[in-house]
PDB file of N, CA and C in Angstrom:
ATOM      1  N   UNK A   1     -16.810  38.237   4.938  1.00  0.00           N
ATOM      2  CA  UNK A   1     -18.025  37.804   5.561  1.00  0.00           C
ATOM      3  C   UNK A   1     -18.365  36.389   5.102  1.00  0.00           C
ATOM      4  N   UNK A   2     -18.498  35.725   6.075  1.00  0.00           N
ATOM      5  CA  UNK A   2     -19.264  34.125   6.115  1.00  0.00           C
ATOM      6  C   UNK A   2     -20.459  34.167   5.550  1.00  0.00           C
ATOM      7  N   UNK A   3     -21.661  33.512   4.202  1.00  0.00           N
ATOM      8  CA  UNK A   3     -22.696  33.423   3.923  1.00  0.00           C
ATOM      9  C   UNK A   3     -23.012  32.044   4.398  1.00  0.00           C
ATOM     10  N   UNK A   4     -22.049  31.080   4.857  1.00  0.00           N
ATOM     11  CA  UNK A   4     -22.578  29.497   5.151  1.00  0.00           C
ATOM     12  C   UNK A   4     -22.237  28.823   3.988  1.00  0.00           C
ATOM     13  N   UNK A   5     -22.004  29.493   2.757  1.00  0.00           N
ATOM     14  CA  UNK A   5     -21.241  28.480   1.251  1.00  0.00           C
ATOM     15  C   UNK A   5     -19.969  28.738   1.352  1.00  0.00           C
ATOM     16  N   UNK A   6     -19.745  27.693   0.129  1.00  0.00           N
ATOM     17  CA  UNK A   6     -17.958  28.036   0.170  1.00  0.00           C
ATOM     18  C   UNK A   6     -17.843  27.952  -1.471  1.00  0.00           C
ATOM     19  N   UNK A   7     -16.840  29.104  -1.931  1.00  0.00           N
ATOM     20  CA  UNK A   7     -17.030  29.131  -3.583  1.00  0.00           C
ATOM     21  C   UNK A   7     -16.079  27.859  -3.616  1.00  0.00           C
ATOM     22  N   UNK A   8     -16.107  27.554  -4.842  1.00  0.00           N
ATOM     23  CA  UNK A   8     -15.525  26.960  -5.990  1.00  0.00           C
ATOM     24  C   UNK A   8     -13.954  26.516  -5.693  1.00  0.00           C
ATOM     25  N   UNK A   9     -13.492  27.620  -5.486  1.00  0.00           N
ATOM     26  CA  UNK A   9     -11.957  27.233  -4.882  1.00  0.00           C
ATOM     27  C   UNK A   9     -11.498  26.602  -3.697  1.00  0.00           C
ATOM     28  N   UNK A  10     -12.817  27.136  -2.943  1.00  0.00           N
ATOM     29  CA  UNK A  10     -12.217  26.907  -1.384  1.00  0.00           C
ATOM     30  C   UNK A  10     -13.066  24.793  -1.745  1.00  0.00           C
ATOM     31  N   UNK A  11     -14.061  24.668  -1.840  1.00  0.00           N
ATOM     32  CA  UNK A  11     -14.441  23.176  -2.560  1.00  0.00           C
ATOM     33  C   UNK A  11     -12.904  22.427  -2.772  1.00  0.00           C
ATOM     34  N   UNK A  12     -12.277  23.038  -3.628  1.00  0.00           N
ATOM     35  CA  UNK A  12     -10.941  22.119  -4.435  1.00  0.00           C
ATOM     36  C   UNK A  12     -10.281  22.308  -3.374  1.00  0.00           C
ATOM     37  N   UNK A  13      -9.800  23.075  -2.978  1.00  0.00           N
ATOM     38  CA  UNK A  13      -8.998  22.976  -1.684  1.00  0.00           C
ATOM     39  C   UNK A  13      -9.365  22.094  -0.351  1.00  0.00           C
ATOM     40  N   UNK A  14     -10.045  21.380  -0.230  1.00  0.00           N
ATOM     41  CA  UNK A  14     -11.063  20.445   0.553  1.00  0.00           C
ATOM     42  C   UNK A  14     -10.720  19.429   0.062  1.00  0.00           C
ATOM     43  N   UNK A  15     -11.050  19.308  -0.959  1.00  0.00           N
ATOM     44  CA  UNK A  15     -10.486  18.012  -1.620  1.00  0.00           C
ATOM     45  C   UNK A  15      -8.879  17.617  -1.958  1.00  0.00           C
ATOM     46  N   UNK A  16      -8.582  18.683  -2.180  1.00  0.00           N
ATOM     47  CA  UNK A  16      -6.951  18.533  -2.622  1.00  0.00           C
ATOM     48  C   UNK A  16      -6.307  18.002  -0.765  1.00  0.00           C
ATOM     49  N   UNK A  17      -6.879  18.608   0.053  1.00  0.00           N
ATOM     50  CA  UNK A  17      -6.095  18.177   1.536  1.00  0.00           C
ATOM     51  C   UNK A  17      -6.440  16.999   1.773  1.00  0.00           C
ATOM     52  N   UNK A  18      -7.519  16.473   1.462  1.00  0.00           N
ATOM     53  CA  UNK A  18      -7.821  15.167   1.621  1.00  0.00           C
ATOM     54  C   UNK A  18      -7.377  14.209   0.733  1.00  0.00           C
ATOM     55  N   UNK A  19      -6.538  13.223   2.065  1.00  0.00           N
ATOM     56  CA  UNK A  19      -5.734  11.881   1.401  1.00  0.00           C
ATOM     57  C   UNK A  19      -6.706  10.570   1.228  1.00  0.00           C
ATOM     58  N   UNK A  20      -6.135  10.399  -0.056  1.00  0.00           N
ATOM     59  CA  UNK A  20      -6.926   8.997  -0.642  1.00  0.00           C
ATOM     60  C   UNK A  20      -6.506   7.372   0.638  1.00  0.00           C
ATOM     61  N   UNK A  21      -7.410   6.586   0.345  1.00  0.00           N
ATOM     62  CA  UNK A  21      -7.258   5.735   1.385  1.00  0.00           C
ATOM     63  C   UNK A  21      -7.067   4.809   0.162  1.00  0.00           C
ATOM     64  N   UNK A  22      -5.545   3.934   0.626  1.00  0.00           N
ATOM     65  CA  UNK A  22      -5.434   2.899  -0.504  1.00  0.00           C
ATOM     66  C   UNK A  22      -5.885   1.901  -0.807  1.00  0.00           C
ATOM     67  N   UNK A  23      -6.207   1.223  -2.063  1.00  0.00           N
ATOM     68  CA  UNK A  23      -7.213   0.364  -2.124  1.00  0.00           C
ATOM     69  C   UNK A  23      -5.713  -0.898  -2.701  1.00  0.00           C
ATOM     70  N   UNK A  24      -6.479  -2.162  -2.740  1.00  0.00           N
ATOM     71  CA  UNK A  24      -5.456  -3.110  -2.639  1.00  0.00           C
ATOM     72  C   UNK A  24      -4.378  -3.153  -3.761  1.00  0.00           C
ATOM     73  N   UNK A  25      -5.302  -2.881  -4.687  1.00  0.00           N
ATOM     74  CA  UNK A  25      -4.398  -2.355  -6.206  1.00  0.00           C
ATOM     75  C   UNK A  25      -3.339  -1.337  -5.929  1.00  0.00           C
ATOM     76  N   UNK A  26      -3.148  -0.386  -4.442  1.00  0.00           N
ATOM     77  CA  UNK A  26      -2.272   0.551  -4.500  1.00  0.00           C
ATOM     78  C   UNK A  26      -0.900  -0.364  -3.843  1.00  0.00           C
ATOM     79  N   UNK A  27      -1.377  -1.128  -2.869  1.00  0.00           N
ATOM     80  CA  UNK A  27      -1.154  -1.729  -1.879  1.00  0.00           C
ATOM     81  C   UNK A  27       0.073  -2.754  -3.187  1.00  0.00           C
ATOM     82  N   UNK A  28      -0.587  -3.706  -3.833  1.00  0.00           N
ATOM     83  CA  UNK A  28       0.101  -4.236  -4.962  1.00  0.00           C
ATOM     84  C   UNK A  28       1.303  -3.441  -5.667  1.00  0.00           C
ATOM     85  N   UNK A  29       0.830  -2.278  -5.948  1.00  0.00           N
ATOM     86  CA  UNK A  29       1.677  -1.328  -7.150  1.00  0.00           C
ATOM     87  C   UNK A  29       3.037  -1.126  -5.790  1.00  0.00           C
ATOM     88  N   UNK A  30       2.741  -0.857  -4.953  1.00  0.00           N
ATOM     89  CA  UNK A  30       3.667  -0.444  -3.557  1.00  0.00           C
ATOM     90  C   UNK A  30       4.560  -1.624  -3.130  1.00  0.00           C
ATOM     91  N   UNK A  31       4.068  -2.862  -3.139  1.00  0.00           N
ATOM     92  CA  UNK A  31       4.804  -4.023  -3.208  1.00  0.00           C
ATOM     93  C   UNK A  31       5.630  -4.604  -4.288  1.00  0.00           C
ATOM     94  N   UNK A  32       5.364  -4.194  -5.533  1.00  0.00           N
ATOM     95  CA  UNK A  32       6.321  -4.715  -6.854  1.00  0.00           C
ATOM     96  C   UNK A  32       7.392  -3.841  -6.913  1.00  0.00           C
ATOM     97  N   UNK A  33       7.006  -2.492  -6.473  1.00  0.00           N
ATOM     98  CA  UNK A  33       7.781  -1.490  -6.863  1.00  0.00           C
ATOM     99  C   UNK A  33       9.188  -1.333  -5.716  1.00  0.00           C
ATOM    100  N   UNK A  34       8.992  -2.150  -4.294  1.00  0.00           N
ATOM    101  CA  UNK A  34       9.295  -2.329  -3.454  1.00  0.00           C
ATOM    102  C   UNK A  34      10.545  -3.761  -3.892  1.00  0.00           C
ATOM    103  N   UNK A  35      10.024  -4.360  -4.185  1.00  0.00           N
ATOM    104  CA  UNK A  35      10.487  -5.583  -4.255  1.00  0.00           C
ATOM    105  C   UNK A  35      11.391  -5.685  -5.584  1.00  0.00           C
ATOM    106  N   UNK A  36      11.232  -4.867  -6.454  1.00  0.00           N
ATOM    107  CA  UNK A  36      11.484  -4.759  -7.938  1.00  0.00           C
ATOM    108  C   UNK A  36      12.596  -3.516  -7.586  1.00  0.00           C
ATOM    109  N   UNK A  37      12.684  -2.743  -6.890  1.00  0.00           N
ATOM    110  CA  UNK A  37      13.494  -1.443  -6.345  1.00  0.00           C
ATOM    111  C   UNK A  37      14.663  -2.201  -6.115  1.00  0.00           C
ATOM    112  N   UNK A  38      14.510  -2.701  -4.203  1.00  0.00           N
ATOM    113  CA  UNK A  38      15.411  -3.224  -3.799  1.00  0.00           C
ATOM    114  C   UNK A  38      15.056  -4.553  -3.348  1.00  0.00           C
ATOM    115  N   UNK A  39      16.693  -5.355  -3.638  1.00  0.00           N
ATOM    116  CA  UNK A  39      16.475  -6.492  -3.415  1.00  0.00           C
ATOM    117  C   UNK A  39      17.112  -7.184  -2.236  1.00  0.00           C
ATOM    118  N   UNK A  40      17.107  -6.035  -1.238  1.00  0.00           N
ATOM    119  CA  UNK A  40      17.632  -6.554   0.037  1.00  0.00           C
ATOM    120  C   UNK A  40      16.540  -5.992   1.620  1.00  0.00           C
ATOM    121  N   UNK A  41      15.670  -6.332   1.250  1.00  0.00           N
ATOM    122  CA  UNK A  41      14.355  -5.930   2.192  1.00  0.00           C
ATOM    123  C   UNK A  41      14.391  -7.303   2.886  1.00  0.00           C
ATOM    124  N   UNK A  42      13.992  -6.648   4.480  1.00  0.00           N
ATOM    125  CA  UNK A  42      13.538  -7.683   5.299  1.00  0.00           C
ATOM    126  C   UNK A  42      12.854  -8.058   5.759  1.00  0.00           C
ATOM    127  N   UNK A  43      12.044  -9.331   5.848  1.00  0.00           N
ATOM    128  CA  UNK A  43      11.008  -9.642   6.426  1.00  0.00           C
ATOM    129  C   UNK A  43      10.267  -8.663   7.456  1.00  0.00           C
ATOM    130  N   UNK A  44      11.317  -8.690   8.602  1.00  0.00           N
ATOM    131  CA  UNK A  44      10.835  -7.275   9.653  1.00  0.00           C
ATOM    132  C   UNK A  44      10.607  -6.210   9.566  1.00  0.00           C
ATOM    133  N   UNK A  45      11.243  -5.537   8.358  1.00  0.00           N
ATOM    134  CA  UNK A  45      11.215  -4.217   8.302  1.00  0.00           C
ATOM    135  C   UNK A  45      10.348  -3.537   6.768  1.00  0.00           C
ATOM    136  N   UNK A  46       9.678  -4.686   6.277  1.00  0.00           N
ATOM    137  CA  UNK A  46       8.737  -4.881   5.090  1.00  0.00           C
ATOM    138  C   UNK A  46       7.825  -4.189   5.128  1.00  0.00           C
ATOM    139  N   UNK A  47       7.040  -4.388   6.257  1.00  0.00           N
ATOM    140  CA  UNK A  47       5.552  -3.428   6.460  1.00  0.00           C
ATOM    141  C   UNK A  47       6.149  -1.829   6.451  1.00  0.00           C
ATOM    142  N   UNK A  48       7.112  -1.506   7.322  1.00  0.00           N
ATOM    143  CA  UNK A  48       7.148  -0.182   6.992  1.00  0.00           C
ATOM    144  C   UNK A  48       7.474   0.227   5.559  1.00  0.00           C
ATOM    145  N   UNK A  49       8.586  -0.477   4.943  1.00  0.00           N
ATOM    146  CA  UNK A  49       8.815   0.091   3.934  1.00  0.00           C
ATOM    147  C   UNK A  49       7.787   0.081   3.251  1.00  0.00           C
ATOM    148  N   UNK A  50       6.863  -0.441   2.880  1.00  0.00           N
ATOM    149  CA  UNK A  50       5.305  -0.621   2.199  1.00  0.00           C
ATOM    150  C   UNK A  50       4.603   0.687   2.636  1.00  0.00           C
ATOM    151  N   UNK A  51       4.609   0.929   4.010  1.00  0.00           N
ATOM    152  CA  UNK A  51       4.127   2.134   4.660  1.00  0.00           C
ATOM    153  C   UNK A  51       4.416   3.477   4.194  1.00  0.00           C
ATOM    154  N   UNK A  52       5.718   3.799   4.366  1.00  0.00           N
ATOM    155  CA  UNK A  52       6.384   5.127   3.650  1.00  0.00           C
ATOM    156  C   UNK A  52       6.209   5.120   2.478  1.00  0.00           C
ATOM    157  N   UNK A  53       5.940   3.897   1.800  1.00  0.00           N
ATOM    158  CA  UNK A  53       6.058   4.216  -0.409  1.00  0.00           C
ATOM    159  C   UNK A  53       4.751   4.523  -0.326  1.00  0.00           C
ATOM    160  N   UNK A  54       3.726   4.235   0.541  1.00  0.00           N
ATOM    161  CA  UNK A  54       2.304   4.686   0.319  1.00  0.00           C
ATOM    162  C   UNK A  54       2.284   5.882   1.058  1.00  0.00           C
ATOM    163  N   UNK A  55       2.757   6.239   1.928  1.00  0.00           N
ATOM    164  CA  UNK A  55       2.795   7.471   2.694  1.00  0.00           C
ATOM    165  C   UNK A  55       2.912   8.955   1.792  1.00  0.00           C
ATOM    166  N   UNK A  56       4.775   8.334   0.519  1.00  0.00           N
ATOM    167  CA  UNK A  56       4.875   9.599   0.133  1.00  0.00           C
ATOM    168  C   UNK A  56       3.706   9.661  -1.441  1.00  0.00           C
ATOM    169  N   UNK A  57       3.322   8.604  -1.240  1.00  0.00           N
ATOM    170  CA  UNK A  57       2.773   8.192  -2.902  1.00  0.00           C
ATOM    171  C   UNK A  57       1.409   9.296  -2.554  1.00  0.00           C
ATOM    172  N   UNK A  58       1.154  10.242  -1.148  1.00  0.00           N
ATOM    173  CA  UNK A  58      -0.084  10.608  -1.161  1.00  0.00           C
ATOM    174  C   UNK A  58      -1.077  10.086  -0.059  1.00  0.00           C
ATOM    175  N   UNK A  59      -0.968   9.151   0.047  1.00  0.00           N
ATOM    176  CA  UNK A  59      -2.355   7.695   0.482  1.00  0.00           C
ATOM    177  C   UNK A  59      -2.236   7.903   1.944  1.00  0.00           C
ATOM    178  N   UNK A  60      -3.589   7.835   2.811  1.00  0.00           N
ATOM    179  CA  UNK A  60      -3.840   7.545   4.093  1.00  0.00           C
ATOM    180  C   UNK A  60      -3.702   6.644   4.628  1.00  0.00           C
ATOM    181  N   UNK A  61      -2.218   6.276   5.248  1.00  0.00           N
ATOM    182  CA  UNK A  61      -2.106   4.916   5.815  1.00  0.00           C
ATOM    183  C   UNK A  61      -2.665   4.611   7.176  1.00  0.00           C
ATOM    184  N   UNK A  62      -3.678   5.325   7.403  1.00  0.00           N
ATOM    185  CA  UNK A  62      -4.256   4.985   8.956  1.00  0.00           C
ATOM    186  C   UNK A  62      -4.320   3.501   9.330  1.00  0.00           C
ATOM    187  N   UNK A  63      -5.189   3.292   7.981  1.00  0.00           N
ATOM    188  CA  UNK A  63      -6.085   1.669   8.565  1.00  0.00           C
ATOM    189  C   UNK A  63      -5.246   0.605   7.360  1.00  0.00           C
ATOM    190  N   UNK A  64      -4.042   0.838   7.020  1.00  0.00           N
ATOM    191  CA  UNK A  64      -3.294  -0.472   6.586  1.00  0.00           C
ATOM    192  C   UNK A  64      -2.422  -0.613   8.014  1.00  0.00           C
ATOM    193  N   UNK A  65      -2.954  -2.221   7.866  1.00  0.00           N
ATOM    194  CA  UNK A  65      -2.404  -3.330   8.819  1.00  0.00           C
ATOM    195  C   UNK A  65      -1.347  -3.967   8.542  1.00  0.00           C
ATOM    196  N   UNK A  66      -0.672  -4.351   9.512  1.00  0.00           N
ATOM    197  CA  UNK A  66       0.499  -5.216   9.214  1.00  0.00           C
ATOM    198  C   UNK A  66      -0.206  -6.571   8.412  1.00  0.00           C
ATOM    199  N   UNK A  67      -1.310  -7.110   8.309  1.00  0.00           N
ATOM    200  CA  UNK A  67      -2.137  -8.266   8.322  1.00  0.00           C
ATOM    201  C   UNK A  67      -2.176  -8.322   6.783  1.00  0.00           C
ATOM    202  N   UNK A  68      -2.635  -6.319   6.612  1.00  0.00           N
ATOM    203  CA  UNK A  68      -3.369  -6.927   5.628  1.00  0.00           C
ATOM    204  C   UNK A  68      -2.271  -6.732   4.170  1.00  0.00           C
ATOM    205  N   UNK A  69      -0.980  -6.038   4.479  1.00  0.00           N
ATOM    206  CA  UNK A  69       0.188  -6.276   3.451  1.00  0.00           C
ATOM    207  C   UNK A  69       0.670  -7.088   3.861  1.00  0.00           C
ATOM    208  N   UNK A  70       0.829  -8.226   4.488  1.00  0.00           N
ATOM    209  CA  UNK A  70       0.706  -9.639   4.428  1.00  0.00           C
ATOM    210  C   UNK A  70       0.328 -10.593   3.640  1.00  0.00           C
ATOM    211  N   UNK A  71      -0.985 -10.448   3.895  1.00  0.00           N
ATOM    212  CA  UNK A  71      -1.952 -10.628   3.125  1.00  0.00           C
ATOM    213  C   UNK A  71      -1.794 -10.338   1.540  1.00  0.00           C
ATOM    214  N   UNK A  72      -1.493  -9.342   1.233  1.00  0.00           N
ATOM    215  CA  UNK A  72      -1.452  -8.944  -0.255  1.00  0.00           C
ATOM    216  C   UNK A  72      -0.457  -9.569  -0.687  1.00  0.00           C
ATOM    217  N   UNK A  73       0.382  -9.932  -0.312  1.00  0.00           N
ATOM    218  CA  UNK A  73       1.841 -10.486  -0.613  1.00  0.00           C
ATOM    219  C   UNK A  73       1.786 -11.848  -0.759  1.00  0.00           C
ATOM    220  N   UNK A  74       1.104 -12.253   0.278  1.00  0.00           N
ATOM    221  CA  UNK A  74       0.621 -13.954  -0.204  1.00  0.00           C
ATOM    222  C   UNK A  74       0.179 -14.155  -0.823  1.00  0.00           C
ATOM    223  N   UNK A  75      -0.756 -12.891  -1.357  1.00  0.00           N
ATOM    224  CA  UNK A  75      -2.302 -13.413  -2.486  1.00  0.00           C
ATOM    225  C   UNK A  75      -1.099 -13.335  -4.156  1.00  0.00           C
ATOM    226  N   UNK A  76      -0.274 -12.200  -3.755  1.00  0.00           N
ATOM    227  CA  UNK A  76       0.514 -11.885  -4.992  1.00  0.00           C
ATOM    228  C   UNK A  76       1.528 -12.817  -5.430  1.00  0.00           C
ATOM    229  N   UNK A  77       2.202 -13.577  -4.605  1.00  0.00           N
ATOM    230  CA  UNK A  77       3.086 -14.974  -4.608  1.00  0.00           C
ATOM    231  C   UNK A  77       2.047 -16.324  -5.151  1.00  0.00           C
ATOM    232  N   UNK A  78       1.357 -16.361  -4.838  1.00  0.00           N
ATOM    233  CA  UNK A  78      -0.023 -17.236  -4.650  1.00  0.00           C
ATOM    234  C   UNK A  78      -0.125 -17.271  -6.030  1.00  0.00           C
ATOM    235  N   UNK A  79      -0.236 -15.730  -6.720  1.00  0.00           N
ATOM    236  CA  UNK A  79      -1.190 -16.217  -8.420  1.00  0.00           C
ATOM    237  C   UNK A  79      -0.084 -15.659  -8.814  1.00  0.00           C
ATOM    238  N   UNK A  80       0.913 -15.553  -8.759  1.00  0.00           N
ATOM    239  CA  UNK A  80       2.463 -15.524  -9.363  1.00  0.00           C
ATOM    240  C   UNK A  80       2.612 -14.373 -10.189  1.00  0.00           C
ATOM    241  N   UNK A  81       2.208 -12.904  -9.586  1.00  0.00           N
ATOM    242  CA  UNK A  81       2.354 -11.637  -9.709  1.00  0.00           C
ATOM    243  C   UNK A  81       4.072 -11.354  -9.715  1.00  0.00           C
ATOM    244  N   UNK A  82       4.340 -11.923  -8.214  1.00  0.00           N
ATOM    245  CA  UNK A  82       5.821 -11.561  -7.749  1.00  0.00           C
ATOM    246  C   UNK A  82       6.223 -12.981  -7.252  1.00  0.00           C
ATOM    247  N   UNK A  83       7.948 -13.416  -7.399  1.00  0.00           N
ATOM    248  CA  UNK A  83       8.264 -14.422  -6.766  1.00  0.00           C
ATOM    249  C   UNK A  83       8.160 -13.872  -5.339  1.00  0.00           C
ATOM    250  N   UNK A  84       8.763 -14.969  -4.127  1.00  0.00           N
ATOM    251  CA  UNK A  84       8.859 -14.942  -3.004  1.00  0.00           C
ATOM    252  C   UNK A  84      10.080 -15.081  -2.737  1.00  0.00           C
ATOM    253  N   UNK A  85      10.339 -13.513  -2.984  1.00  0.00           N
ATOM    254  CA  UNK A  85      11.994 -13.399  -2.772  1.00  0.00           C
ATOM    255  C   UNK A  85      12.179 -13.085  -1.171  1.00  0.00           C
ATOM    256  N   UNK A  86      11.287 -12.787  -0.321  1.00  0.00           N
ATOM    257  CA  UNK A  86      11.213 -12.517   1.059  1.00  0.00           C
ATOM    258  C   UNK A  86      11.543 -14.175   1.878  1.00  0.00           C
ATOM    259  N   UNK A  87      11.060 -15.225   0.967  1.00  0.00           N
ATOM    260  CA  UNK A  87      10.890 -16.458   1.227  1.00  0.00           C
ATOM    261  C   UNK A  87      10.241 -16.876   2.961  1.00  0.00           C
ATOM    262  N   UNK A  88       8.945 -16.643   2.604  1.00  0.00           N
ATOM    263  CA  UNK A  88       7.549 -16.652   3.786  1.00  0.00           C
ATOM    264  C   UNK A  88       6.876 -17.599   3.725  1.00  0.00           C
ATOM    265  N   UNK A  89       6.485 -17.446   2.391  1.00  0.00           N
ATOM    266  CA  UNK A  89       5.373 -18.005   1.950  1.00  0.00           C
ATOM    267  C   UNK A  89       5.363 -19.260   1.960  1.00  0.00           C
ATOM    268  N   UNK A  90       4.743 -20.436   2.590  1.00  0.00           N
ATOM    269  CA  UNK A  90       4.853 -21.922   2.966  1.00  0.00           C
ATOM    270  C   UNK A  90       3.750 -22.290   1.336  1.00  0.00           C
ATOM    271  N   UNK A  91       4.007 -23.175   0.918  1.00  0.00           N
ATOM    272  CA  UNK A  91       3.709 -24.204  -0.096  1.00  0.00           C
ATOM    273  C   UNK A  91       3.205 -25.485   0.290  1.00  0.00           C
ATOM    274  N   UNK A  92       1.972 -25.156  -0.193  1.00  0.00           N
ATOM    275  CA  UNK A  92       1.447 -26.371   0.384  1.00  0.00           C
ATOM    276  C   UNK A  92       2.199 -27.420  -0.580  1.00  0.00           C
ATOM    277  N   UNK A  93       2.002 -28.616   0.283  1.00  0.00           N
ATOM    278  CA  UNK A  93       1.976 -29.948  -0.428  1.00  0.00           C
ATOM    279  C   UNK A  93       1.108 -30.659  -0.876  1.00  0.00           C
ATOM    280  N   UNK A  94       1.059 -31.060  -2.421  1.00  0.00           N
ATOM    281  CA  UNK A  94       0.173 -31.273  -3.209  1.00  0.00           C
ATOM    282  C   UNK A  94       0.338 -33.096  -3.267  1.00  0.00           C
ATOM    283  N   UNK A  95      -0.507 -33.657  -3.376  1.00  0.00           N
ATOM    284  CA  UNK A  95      -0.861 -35.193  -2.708  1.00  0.00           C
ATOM    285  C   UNK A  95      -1.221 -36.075  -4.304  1.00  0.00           C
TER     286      UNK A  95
END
């Protein structure tokens, strides 16, 4: 019989089905580990592989963009986290 609550277990079980949405720090850990793994990844086929390591890592990849692991990758080349072994990343010229 239904009272309208739910004990204790059925709570954790609610939570346990529900996937975490990755935050940029996961997004990072997914890119070194990527890049630091293998060293024959391609420009084109980058976002997915980023996709599946967060996929099996748990994480809700609904709303990661191609843009925005882009994005992370520049910011991470940028303050010299990871080289730019993909070689993308344009350098500015300093005057």
């Amino acid at each position: 019989m239904y009272d309208g609550f739910l004990n204790r277990k059925q709570i954790t079980n609610l939570f346990e089905m529900r996937q975490k949405h990755p935050h940029n720090k996961d997004v990072m850990n997914a890119i070194r580990s990527i890049i630091h793994g293998c060293f024959l990844v391609e420009p084109q086929v980058f976002y997915e592989v980023v996709i599946d390591k967060l996929s099996k890592e748990g994480f809700n990849i609904k709303h990661i963009t191609v843009k925005r692991v882009w994005r992370v990758y520049e910011e991470m080349v940028r303050k010299k986290i990871i080289d730019d072994v993909l070689s993308v990343v344009k350098v500015k010229n300093s005057k």
